[in-house]
N, C-alpha and C. Protein backbone atom coordinates (compact mmCIF):
# COMPACT_ATOMS: atom_id res chain seq x y z
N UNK A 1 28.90 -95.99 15.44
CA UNK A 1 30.29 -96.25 15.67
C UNK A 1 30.56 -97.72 15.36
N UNK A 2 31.57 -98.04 14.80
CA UNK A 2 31.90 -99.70 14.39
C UNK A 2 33.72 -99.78 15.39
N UNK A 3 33.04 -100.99 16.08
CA UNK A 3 34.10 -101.41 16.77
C UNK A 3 34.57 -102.62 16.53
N UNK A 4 35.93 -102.93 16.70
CA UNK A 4 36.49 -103.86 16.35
C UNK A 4 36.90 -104.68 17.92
N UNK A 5 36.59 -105.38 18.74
CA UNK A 5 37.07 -106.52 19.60
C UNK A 5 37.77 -107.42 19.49
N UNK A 6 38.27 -107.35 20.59
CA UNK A 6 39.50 -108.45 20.94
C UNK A 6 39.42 -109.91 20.25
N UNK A 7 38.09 -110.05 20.22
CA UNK A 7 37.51 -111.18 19.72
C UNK A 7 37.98 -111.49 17.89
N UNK A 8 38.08 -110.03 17.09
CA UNK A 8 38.19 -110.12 15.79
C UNK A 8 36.59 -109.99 15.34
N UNK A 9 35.56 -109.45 16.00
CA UNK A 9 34.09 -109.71 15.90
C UNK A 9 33.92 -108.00 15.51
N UNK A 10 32.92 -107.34 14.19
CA UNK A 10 32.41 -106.18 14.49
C UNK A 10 31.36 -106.00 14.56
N UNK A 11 31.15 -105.08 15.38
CA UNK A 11 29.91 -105.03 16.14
C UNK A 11 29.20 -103.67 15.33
N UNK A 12 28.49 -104.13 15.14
CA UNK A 12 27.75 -102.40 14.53
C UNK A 12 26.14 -102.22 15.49
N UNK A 13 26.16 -101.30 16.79
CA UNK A 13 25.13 -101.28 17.19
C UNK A 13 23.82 -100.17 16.51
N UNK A 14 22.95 -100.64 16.94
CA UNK A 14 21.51 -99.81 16.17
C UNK A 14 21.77 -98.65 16.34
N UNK A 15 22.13 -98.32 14.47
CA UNK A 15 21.90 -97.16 14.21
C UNK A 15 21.21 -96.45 13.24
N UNK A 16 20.72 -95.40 12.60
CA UNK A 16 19.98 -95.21 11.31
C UNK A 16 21.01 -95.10 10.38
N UNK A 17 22.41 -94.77 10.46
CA UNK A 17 23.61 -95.45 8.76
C UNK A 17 24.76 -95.26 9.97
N UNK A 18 26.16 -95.50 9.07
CA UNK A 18 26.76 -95.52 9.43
C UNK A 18 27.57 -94.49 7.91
N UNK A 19 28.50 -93.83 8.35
CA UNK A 19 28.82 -92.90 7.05
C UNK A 19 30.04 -92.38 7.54
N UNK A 20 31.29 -93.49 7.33
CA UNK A 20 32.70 -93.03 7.90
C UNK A 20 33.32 -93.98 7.54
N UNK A 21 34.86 -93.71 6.99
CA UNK A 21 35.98 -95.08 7.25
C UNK A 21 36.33 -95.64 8.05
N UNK A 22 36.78 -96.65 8.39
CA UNK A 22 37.27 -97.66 9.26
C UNK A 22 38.55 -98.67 8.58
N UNK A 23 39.68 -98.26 9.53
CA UNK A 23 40.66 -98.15 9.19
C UNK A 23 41.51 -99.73 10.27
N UNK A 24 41.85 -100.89 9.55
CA UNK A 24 42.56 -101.25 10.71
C UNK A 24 43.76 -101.92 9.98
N UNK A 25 44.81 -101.22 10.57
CA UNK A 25 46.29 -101.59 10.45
C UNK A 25 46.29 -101.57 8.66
N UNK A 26 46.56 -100.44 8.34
CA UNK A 26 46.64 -100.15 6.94
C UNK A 26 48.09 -100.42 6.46
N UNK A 27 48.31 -101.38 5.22
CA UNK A 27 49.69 -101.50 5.20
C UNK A 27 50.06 -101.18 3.53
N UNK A 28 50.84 -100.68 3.02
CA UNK A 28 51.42 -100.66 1.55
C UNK A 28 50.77 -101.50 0.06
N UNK A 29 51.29 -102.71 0.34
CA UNK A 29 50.99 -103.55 -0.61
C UNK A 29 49.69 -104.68 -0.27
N UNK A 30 48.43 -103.66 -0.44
CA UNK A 30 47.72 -104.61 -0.38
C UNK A 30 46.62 -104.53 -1.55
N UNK A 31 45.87 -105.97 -1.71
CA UNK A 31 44.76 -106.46 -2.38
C UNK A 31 43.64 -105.75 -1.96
N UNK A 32 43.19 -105.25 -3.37
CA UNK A 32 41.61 -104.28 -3.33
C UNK A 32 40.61 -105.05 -3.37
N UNK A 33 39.62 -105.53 -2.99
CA UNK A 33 38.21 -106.06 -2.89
C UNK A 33 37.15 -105.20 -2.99
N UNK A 34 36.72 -104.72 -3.97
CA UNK A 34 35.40 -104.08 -4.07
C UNK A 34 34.56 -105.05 -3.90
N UNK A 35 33.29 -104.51 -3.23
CA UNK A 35 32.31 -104.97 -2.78
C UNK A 35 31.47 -105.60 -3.92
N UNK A 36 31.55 -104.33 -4.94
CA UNK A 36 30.82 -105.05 -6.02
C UNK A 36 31.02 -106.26 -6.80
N UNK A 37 32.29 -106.94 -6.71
CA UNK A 37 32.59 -107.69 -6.46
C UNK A 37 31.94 -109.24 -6.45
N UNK A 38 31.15 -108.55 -4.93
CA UNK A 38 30.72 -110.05 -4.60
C UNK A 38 29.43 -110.03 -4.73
N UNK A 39 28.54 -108.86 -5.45
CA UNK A 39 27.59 -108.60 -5.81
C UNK A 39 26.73 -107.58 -5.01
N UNK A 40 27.43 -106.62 -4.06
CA UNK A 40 27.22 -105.74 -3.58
C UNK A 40 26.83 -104.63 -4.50
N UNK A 41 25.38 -104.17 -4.37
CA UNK A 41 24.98 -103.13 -5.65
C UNK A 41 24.23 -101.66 -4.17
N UNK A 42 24.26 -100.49 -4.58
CA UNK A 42 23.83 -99.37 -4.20
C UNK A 42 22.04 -99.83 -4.46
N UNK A 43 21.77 -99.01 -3.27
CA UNK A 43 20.34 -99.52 -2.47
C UNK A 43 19.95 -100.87 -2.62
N UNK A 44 20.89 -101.72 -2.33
CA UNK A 44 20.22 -103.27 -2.01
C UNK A 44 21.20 -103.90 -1.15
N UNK A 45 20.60 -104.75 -0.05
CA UNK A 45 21.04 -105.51 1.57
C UNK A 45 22.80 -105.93 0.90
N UNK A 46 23.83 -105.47 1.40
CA UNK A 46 24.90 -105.80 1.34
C UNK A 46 25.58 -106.76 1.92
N UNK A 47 24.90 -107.32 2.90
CA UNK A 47 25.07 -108.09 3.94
C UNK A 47 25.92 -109.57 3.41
N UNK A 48 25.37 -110.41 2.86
CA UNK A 48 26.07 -111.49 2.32
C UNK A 48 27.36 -111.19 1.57
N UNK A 49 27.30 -110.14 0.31
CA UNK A 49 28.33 -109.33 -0.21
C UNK A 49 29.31 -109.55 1.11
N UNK A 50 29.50 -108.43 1.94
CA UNK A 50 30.39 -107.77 3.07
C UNK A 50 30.49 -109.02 3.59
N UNK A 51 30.08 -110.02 3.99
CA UNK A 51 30.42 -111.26 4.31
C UNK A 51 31.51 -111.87 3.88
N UNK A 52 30.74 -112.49 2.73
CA UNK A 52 32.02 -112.84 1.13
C UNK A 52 33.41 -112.26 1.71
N UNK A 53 33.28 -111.04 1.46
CA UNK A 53 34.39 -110.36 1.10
C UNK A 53 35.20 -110.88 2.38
N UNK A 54 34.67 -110.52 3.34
CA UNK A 54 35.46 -110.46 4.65
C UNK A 54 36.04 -111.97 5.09
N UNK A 55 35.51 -112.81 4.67
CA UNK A 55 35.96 -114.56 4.54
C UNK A 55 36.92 -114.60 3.23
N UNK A 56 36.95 -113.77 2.20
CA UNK A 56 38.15 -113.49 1.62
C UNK A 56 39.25 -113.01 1.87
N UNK A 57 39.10 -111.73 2.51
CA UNK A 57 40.16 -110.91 2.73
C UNK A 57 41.04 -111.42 4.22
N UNK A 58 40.11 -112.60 4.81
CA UNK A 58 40.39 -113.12 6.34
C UNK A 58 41.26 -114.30 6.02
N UNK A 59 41.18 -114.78 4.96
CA UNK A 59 41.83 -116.08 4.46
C UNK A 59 43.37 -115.61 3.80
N UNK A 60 43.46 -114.32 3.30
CA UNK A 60 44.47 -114.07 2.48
C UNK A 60 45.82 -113.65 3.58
N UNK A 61 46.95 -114.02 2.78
CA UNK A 61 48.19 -114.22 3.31
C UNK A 61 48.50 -112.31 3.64
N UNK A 62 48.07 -112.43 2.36
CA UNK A 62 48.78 -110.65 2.22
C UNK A 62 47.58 -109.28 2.68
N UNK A 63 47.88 -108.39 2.92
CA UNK A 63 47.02 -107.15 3.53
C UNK A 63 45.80 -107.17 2.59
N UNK A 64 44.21 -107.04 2.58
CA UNK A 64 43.37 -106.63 2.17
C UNK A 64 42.70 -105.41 2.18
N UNK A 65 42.19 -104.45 1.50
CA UNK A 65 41.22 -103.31 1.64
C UNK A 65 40.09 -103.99 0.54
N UNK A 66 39.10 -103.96 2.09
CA UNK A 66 37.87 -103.77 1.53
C UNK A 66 37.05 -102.98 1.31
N UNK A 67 36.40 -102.51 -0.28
CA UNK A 67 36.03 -101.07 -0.64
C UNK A 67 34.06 -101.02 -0.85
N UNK A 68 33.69 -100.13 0.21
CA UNK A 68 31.99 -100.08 -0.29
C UNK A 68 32.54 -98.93 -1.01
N UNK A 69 32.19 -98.18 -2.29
CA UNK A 69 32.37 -97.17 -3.11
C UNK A 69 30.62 -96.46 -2.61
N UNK A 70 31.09 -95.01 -3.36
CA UNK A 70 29.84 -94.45 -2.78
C UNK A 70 28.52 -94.85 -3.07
N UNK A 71 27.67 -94.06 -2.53
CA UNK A 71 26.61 -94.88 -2.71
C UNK A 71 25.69 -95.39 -1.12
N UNK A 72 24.31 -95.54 -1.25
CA UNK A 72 23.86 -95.62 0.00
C UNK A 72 23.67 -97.27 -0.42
N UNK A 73 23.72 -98.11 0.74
CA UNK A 73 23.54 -99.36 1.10
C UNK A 73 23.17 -99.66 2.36
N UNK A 74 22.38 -101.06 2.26
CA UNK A 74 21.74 -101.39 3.63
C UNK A 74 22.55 -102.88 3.74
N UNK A 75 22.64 -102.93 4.77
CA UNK A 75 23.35 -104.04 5.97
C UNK A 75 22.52 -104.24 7.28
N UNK A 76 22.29 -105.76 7.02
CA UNK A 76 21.74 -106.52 8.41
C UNK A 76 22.74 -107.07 9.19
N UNK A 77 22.72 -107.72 10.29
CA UNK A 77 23.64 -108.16 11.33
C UNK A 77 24.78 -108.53 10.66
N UNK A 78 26.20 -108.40 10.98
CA UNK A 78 27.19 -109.55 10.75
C UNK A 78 28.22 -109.84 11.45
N UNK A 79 28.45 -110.72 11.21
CA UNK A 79 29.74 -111.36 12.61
C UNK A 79 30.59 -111.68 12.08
N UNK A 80 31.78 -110.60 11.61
CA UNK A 80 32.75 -111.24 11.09
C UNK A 80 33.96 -111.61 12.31
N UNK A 81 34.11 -112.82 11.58
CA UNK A 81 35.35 -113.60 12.42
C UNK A 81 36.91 -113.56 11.68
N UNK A 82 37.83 -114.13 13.07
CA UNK A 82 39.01 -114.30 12.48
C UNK A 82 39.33 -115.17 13.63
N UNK A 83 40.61 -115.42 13.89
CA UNK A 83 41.62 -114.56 13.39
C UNK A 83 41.94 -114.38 11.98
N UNK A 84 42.73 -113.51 11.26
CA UNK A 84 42.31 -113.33 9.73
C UNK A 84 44.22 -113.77 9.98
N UNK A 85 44.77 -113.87 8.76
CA UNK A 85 46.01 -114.08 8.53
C UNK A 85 47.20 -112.80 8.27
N UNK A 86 46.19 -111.97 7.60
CA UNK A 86 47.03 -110.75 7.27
C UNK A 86 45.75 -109.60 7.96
N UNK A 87 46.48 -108.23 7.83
CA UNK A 87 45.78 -107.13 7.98
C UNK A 87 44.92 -107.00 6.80
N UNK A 88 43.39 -106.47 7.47
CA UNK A 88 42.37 -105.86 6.57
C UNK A 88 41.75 -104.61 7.17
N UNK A 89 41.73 -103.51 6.10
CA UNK A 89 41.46 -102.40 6.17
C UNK A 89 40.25 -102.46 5.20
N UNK A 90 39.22 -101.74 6.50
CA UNK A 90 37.70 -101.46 5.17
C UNK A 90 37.47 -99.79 5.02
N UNK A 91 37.33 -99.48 3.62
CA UNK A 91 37.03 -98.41 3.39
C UNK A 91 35.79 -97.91 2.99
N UNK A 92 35.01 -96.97 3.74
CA UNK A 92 33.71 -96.84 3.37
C UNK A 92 33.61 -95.71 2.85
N UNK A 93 32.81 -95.61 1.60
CA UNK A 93 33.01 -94.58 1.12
C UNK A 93 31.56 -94.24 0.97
N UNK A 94 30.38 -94.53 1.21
CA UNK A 94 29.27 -94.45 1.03
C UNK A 94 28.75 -94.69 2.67
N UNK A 95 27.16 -94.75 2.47
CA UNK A 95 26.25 -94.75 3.39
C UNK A 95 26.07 -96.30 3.51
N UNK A 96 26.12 -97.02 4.82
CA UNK A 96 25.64 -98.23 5.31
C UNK A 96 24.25 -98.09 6.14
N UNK A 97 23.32 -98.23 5.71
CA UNK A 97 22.28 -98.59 6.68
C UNK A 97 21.80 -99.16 7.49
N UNK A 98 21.56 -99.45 8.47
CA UNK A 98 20.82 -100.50 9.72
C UNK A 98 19.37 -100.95 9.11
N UNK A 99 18.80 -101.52 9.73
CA UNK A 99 17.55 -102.16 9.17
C UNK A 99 16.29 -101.17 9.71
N UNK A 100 15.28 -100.75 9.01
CA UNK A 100 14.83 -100.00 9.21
C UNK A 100 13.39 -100.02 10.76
N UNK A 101 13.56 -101.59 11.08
CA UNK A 101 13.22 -101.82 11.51
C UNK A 101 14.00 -102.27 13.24
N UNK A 102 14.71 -102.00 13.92
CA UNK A 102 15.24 -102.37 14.91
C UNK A 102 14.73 -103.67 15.80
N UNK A 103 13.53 -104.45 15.64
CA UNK A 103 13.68 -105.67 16.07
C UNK A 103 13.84 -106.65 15.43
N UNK A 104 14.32 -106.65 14.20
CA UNK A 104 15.37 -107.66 13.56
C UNK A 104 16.88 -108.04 13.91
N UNK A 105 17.39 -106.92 14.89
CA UNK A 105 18.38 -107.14 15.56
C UNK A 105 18.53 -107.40 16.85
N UNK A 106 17.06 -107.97 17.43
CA UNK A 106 17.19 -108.30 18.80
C UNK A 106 18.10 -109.79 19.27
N UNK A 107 17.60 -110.31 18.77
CA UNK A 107 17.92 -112.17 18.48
C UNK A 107 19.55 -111.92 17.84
N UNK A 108 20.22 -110.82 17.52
CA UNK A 108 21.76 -111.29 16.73
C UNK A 108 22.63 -110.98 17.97
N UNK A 109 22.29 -110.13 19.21
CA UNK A 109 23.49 -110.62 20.18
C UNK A 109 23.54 -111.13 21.14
């Protein structure tokens, strides 16, 4: 499950993927960000990618969707912050992975 807090922080707790959209405050006219993009490629750590993006789409005036396209991908911890300026909506269209190892995420909360 990916939750979004009061904080503007998402939290993704240990799981083996994550394989669903996540939707926040979807609005008309907004800017597409594919992942690939920021060098986000299918079966390799997305993590910095989804970063990028999200310090992009957090800076922009106008609504963002950020797009993983299908495809399985792995993701380590991340803390995205805001407050962001406009609404961003992420669309997942593929598989996100957790680390296959679960004590790499002891030390991130």
């Amino acid at each position: 499950m990916l939750k979004l807090g009061h904080t503007n922080r998402l939290s993704i707790p240990n799981a083996d993927f994550i394989n669903s959209a996540m939707l926040i405050k979807p609005t008309i006219n907004t800017q597409v960000l594919q992942i690939s993009r920021f060098g986000g490629k299918p079966n390799l750590d997305i993590t910095k990618a989804f970063i990028s993006a999200w310090t992009q789409a957090c800076a922009s005036t106008t609504a963002v969707k950020i797009v993983i396209p299908a495809g399985t991908y792995n993701m380590g911890v991340i803390d995205l912050k805001g407050p962001c300026k406009a609404p961003i909506e992420i669309k997942v269209d593929g598989t996100i992975k957790a680390p296959a190892n679960p004590d790499v995420l002891k030390n991130a909360y």
